[in-house]
N, C-alpha and C. Protein backbone atom coordinates (compact mmCIF):
# COMPACT_ATOMS: atom_id res chain seq x y z
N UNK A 1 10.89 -4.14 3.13
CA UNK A 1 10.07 -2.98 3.40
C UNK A 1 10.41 -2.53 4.81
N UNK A 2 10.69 -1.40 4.75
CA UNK A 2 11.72 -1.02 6.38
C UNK A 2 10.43 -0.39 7.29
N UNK A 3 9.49 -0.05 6.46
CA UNK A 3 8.45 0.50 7.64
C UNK A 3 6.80 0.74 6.90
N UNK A 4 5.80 0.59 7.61
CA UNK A 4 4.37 0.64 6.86
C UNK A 4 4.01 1.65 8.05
N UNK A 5 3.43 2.80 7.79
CA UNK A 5 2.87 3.92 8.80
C UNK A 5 1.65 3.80 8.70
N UNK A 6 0.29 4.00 9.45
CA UNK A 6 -0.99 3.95 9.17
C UNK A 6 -1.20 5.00 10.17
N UNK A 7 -2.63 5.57 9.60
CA UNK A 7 -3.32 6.58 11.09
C UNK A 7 -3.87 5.86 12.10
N UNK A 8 -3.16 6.71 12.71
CA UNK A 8 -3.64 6.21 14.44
C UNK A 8 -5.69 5.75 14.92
N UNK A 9 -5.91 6.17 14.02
CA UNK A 9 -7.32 6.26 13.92
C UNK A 9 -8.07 5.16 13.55
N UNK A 10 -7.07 4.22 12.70
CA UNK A 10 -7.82 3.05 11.91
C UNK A 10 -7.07 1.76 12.28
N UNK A 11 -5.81 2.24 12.69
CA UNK A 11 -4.75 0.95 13.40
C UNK A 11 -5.17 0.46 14.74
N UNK A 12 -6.43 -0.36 14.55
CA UNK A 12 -6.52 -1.04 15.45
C UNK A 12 -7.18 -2.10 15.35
N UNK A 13 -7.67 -3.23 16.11
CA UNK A 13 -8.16 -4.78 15.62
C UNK A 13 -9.21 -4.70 15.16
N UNK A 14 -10.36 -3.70 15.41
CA UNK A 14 -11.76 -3.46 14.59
C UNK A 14 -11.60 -2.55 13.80
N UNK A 15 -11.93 -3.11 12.31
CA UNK A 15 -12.27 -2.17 11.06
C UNK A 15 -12.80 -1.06 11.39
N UNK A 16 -12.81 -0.29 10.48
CA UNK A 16 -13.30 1.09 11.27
C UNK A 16 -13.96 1.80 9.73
N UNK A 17 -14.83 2.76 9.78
CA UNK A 17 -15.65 2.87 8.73
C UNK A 17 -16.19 4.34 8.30
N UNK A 18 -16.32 4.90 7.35
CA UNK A 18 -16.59 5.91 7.69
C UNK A 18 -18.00 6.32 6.86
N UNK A 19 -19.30 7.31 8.14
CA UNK A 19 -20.49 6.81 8.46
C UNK A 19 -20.92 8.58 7.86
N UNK A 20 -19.84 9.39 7.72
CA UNK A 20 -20.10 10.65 6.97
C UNK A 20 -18.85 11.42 7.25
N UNK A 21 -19.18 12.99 6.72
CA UNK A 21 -17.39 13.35 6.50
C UNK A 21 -16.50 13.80 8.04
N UNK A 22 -17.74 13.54 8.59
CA UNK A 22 -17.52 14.33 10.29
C UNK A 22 -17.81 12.77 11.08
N UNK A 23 -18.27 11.56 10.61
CA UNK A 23 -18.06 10.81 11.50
C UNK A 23 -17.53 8.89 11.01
N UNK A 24 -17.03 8.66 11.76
CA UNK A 24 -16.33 7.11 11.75
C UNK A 24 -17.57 6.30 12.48
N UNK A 25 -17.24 5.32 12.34
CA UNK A 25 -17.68 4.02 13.09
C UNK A 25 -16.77 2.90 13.16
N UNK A 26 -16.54 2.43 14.59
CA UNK A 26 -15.58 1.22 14.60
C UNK A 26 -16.89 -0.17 14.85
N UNK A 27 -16.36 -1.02 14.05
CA UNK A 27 -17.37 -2.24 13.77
C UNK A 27 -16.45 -3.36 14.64
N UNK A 28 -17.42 -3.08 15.97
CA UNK A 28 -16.37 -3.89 17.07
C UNK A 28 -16.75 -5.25 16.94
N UNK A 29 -17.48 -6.07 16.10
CA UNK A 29 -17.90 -7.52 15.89
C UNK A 29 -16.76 -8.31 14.37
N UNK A 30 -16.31 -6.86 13.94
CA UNK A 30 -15.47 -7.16 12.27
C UNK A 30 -14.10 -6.84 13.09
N UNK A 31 -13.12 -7.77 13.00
CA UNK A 31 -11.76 -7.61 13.51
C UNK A 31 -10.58 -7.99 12.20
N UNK A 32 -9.41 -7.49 12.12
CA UNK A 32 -8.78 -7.50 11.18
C UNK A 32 -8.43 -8.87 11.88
N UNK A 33 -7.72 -10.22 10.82
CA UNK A 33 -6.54 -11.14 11.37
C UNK A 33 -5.44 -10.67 12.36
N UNK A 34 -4.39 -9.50 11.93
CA UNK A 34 -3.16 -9.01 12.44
C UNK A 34 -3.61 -7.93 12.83
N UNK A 35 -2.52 -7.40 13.32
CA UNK A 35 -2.38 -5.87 13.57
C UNK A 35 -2.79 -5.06 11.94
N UNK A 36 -3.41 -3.82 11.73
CA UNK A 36 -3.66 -3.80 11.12
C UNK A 36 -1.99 -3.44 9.65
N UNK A 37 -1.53 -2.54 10.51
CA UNK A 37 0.00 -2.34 9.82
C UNK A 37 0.27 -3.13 9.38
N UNK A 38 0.67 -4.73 9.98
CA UNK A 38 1.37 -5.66 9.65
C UNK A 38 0.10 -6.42 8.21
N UNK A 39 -0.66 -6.47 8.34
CA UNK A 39 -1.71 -6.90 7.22
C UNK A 39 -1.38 -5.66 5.76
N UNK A 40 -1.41 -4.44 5.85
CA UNK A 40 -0.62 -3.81 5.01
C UNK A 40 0.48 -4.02 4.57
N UNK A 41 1.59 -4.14 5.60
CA UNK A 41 3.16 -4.25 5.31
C UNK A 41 3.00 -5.77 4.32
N UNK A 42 2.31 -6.85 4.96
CA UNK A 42 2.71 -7.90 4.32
C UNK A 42 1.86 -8.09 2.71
N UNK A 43 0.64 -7.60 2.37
CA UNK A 43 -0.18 -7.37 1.63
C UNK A 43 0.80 -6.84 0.24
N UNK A 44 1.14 -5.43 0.72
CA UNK A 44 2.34 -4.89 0.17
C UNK A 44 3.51 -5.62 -0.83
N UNK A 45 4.11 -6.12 0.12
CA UNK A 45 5.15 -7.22 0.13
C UNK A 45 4.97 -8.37 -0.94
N UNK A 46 3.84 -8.87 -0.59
CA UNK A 46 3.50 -10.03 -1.69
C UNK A 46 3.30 -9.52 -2.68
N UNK A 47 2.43 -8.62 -2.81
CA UNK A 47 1.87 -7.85 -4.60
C UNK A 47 3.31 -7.19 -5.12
N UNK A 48 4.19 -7.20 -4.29
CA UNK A 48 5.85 -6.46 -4.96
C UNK A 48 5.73 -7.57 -5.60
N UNK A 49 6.31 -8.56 -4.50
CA UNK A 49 7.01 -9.68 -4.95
C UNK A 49 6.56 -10.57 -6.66
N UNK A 50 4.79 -10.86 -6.32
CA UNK A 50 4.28 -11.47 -7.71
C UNK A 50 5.14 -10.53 -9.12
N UNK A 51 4.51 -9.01 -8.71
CA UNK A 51 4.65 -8.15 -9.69
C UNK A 51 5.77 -8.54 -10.36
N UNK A 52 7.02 -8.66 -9.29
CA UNK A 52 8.62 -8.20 -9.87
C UNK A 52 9.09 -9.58 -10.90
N UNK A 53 8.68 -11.08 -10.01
CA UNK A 53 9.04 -12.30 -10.65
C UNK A 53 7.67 -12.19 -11.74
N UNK A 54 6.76 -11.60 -12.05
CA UNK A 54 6.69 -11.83 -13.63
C UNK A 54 6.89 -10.63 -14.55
N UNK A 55 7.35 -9.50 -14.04
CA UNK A 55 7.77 -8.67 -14.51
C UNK A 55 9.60 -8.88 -15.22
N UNK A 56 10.10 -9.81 -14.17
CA UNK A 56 11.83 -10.45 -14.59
C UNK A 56 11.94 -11.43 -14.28
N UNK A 57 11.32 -12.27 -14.75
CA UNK A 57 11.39 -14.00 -14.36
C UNK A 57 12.58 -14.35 -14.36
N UNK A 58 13.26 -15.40 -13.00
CA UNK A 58 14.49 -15.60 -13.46
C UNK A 58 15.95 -14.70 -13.11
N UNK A 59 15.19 -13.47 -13.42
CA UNK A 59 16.15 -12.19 -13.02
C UNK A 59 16.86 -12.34 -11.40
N UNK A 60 17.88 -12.90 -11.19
CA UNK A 60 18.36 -12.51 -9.55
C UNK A 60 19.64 -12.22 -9.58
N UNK A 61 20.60 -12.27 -10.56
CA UNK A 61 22.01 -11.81 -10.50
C UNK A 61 21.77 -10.02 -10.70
N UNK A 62 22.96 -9.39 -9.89
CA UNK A 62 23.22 -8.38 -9.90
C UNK A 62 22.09 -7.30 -9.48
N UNK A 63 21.34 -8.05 -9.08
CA UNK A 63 20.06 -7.00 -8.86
C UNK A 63 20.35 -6.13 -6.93
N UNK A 64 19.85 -5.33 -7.49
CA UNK A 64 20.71 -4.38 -6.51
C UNK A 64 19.57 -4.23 -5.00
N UNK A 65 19.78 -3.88 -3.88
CA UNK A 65 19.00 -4.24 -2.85
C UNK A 65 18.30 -2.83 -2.70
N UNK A 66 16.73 -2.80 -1.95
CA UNK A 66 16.34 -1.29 -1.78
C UNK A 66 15.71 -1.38 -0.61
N UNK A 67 15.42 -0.55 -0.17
CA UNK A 67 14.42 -1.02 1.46
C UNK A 67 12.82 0.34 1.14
N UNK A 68 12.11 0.16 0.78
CA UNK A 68 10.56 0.75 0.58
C UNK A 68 10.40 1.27 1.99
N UNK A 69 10.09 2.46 1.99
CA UNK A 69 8.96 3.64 3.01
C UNK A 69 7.40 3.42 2.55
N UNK A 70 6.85 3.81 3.25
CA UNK A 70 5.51 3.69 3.03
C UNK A 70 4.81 4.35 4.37
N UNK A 71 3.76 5.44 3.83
CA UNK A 71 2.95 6.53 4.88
C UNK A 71 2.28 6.65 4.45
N UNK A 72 1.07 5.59 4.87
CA UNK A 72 -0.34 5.81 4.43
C UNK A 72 -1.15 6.51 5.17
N UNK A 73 -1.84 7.85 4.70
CA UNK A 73 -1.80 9.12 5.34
C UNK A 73 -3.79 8.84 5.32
N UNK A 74 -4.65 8.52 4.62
CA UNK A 74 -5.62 7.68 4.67
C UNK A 74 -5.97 5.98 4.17
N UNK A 75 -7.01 5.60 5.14
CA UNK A 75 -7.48 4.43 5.25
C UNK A 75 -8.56 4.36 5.73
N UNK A 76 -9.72 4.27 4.54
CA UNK A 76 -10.94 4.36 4.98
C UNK A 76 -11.82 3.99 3.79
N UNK A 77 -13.19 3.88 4.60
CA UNK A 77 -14.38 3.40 3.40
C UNK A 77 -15.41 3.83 3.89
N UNK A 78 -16.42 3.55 2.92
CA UNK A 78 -17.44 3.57 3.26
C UNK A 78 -18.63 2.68 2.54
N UNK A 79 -19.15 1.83 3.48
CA UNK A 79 -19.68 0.99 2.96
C UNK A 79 -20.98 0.86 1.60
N UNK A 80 -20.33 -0.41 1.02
CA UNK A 80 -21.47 -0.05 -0.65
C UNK A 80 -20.65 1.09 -0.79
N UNK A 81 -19.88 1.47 -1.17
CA UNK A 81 -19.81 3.12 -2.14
C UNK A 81 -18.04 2.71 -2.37
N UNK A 82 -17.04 2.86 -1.44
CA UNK A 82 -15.71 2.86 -2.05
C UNK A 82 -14.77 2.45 -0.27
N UNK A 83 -13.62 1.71 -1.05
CA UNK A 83 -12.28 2.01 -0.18
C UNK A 83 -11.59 2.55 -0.72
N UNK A 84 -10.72 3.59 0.29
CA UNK A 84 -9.77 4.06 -0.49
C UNK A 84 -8.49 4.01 0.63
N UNK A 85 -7.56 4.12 0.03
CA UNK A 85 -5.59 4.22 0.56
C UNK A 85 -5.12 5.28 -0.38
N UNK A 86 -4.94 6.38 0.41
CA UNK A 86 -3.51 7.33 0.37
C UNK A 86 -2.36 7.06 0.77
N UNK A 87 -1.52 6.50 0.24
CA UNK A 87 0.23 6.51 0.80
C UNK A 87 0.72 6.97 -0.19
N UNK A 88 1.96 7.75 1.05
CA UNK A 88 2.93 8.15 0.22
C UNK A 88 4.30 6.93 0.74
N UNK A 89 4.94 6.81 -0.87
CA UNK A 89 5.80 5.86 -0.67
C UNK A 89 7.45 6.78 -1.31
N UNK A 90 8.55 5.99 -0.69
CA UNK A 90 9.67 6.14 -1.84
C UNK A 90 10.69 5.09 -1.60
N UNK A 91 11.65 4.90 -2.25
CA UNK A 91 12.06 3.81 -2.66
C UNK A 91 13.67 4.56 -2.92
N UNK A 92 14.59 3.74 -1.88
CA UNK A 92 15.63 4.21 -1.50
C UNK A 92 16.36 2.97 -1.77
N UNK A 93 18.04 3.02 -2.19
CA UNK A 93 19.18 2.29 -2.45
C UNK A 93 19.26 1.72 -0.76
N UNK A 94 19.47 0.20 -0.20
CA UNK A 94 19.42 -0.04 1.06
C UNK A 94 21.22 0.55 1.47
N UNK A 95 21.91 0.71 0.40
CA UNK A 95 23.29 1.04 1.04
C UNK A 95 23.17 2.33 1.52
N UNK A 96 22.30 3.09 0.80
CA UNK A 96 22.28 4.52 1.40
C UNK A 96 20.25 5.01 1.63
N UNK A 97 19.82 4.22 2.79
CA UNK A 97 18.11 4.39 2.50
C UNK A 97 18.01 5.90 3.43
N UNK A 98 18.73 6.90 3.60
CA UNK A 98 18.25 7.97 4.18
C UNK A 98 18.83 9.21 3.30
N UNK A 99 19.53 8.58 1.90
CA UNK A 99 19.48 9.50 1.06
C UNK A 99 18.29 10.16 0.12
N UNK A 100 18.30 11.28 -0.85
CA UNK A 100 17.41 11.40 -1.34
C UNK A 100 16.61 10.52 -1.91
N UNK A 101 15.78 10.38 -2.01
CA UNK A 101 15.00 9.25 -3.07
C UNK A 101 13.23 10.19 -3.24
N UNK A 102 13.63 10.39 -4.66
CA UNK A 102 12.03 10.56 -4.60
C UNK A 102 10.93 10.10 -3.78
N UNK A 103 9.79 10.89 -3.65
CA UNK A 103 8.91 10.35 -2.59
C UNK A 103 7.20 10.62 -3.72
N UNK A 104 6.94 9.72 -4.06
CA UNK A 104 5.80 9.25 -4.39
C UNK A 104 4.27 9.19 -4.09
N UNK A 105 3.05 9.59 -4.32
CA UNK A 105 2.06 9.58 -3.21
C UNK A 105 0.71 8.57 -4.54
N UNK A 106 0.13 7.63 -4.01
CA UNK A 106 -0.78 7.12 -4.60
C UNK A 106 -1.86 7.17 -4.01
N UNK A 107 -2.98 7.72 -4.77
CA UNK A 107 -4.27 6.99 -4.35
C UNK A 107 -5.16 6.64 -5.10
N UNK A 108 -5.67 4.98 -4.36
CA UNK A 108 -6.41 4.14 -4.58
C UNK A 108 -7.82 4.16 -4.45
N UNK A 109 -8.92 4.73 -5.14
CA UNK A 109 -9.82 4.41 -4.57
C UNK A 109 -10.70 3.28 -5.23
N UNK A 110 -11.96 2.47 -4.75
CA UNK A 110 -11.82 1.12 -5.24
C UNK A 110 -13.73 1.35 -5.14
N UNK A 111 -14.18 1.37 -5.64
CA UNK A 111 -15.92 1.13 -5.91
C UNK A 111 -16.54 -0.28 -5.26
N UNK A 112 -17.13 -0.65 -3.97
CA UNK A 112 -16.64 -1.76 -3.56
C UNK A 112 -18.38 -2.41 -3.46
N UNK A 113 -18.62 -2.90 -3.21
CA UNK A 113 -20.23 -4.08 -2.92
C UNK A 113 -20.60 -3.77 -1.33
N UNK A 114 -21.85 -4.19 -1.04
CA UNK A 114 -22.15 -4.09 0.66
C UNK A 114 -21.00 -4.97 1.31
N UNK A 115 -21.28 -5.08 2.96
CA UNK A 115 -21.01 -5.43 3.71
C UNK A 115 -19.59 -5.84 3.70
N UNK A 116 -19.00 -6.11 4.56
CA UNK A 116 -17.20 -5.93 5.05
C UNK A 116 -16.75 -7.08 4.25
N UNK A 117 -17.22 -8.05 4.09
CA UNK A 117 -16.10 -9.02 2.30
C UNK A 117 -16.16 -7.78 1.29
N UNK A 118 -16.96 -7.11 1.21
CA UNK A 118 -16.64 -5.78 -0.09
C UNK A 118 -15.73 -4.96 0.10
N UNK A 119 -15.57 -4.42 1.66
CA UNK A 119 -14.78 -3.76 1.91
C UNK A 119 -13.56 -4.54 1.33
N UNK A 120 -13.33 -5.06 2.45
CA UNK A 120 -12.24 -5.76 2.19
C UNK A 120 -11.73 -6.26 1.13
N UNK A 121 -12.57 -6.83 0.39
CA UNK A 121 -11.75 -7.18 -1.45
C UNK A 121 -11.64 -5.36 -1.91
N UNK A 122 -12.14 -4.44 -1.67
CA UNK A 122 -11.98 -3.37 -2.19
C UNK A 122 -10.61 -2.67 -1.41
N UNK A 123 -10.40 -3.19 -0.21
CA UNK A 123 -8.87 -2.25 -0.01
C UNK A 123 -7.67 -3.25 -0.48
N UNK A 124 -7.81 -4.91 -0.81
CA UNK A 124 -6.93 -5.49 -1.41
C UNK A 124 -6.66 -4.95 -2.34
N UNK A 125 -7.68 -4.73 -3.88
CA UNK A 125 -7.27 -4.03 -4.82
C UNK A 125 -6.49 -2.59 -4.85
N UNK A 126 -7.17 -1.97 -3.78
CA UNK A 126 -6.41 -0.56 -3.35
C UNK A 126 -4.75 -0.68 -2.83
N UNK A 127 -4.78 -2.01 -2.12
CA UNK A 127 -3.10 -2.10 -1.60
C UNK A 127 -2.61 -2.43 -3.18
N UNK A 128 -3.32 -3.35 -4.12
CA UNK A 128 -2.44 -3.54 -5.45
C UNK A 128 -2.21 -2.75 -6.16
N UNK A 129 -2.91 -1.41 -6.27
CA UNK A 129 -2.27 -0.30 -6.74
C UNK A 129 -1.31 0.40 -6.45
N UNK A 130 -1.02 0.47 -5.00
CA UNK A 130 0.10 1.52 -4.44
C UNK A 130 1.30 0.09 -4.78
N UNK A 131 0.74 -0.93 -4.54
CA UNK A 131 1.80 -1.97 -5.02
C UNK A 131 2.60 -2.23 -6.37
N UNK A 132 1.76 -1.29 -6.95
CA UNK A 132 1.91 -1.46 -8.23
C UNK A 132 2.94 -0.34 -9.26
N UNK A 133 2.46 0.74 -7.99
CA UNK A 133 3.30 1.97 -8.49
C UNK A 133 4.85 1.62 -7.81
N UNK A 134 5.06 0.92 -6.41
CA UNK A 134 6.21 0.81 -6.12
C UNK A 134 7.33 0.03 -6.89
N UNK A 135 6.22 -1.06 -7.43
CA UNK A 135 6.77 -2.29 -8.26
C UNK A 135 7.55 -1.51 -9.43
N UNK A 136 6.65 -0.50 -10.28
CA UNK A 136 7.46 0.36 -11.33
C UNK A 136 8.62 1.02 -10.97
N UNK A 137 8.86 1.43 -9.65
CA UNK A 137 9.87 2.29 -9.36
C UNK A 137 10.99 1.28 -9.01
N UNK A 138 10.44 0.36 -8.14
CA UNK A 138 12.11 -0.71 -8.34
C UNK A 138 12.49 -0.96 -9.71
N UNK A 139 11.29 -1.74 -10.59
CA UNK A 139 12.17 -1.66 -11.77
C UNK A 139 13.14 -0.83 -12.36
N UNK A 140 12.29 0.05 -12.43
CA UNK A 140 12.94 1.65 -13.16
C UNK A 140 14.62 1.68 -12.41
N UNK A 141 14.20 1.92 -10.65
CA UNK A 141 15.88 1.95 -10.42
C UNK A 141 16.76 0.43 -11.01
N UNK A 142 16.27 -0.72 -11.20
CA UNK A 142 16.92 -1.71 -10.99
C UNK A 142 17.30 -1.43 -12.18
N UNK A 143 16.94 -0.70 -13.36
CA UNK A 143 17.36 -0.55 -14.55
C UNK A 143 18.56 0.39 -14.82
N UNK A 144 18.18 1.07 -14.08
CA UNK A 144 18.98 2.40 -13.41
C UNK A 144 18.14 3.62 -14.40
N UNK A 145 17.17 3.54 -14.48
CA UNK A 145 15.70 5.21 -15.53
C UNK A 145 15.43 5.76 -14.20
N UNK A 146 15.06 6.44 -14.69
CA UNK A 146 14.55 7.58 -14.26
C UNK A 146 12.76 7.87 -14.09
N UNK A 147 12.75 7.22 -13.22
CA UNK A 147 11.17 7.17 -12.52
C UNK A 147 10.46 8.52 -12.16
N UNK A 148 9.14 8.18 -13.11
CA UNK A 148 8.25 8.99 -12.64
C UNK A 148 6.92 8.93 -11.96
N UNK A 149 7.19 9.59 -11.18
CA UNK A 149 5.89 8.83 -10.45
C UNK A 149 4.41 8.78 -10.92
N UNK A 150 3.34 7.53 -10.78
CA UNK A 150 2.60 7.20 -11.42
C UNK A 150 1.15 8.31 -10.91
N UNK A 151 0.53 8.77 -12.08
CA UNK A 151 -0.38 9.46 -12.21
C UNK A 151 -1.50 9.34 -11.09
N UNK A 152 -1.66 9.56 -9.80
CA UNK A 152 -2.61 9.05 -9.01
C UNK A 152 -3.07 9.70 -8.10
């Protein structure tokens, strides 16, 4: 995965929340583990990875290399009610990753429980969706089809 983009607004060590359509709240006592990017990028990463080995168990000859974009353009919740993730992703050949490659946009939104464990299991499921649409598009190229991007 060559790069995870987040808004400047939410990339930072306290969760951040949103308290109506005109205002945020940063919950300076709730801190992410990592940076918040890097908790995406790697989140990401793993839900490929499960997806692909039981999607082609076994599968590692000839499989061709790609390097994933990813611009998650929102990241936000609001507590008891939903998380949601907007990214746009695309999925490029690594011999040539600044050629065309379709560009993809998902969003996740996730119906979540009170307090920040809700959040939080609610934007995991939200990263497994955009994870999920990327996962289809490697296949698709690794097959060499013709991907369309998933309804979202």
């Amino acid at each position: 995965m060559r790069s995870v983009r987040i808004p400047l607004e939410v990339d930072r060590p306290e969760l951040v929340i949103r308290q109506s359509n005109e205002q945020v709240a940063v919950l300076g006592n709730d801190l992410w583990i990592a940076p918040l990017r890097d908790e995406v990028r790697n989140a990401l990463l793993n839900d490929i990875r499960v997806n692909l080995r039981q999607a082609q168990p076994g599968r590692t000859a000839g499989i061709k290399r790609y390097v994933v974009f990813v611009d998650v353009s929102r990241f936000e919740s609001a507590p008891a009610n939903y998380a949601l993730i907007q990214a746009q992703w695309r999925v490029a050949a690594l011999a040539a990753p600044k050629s065309e490659a379709q560009s993809c946009t998902t969003t996740a939104q996730v119906n979540i429980g009170g307090g920040v464990s809700g959040m939080v299991l609610g934007y995991q499921e939200a990263i497994s969706r955009v994870a999920s649409g990327i996962t289809g598009k490697l296949l698709s190229a690794a097959d060499g089809g013709d991907y369309q991007c998933p309804d979202q």
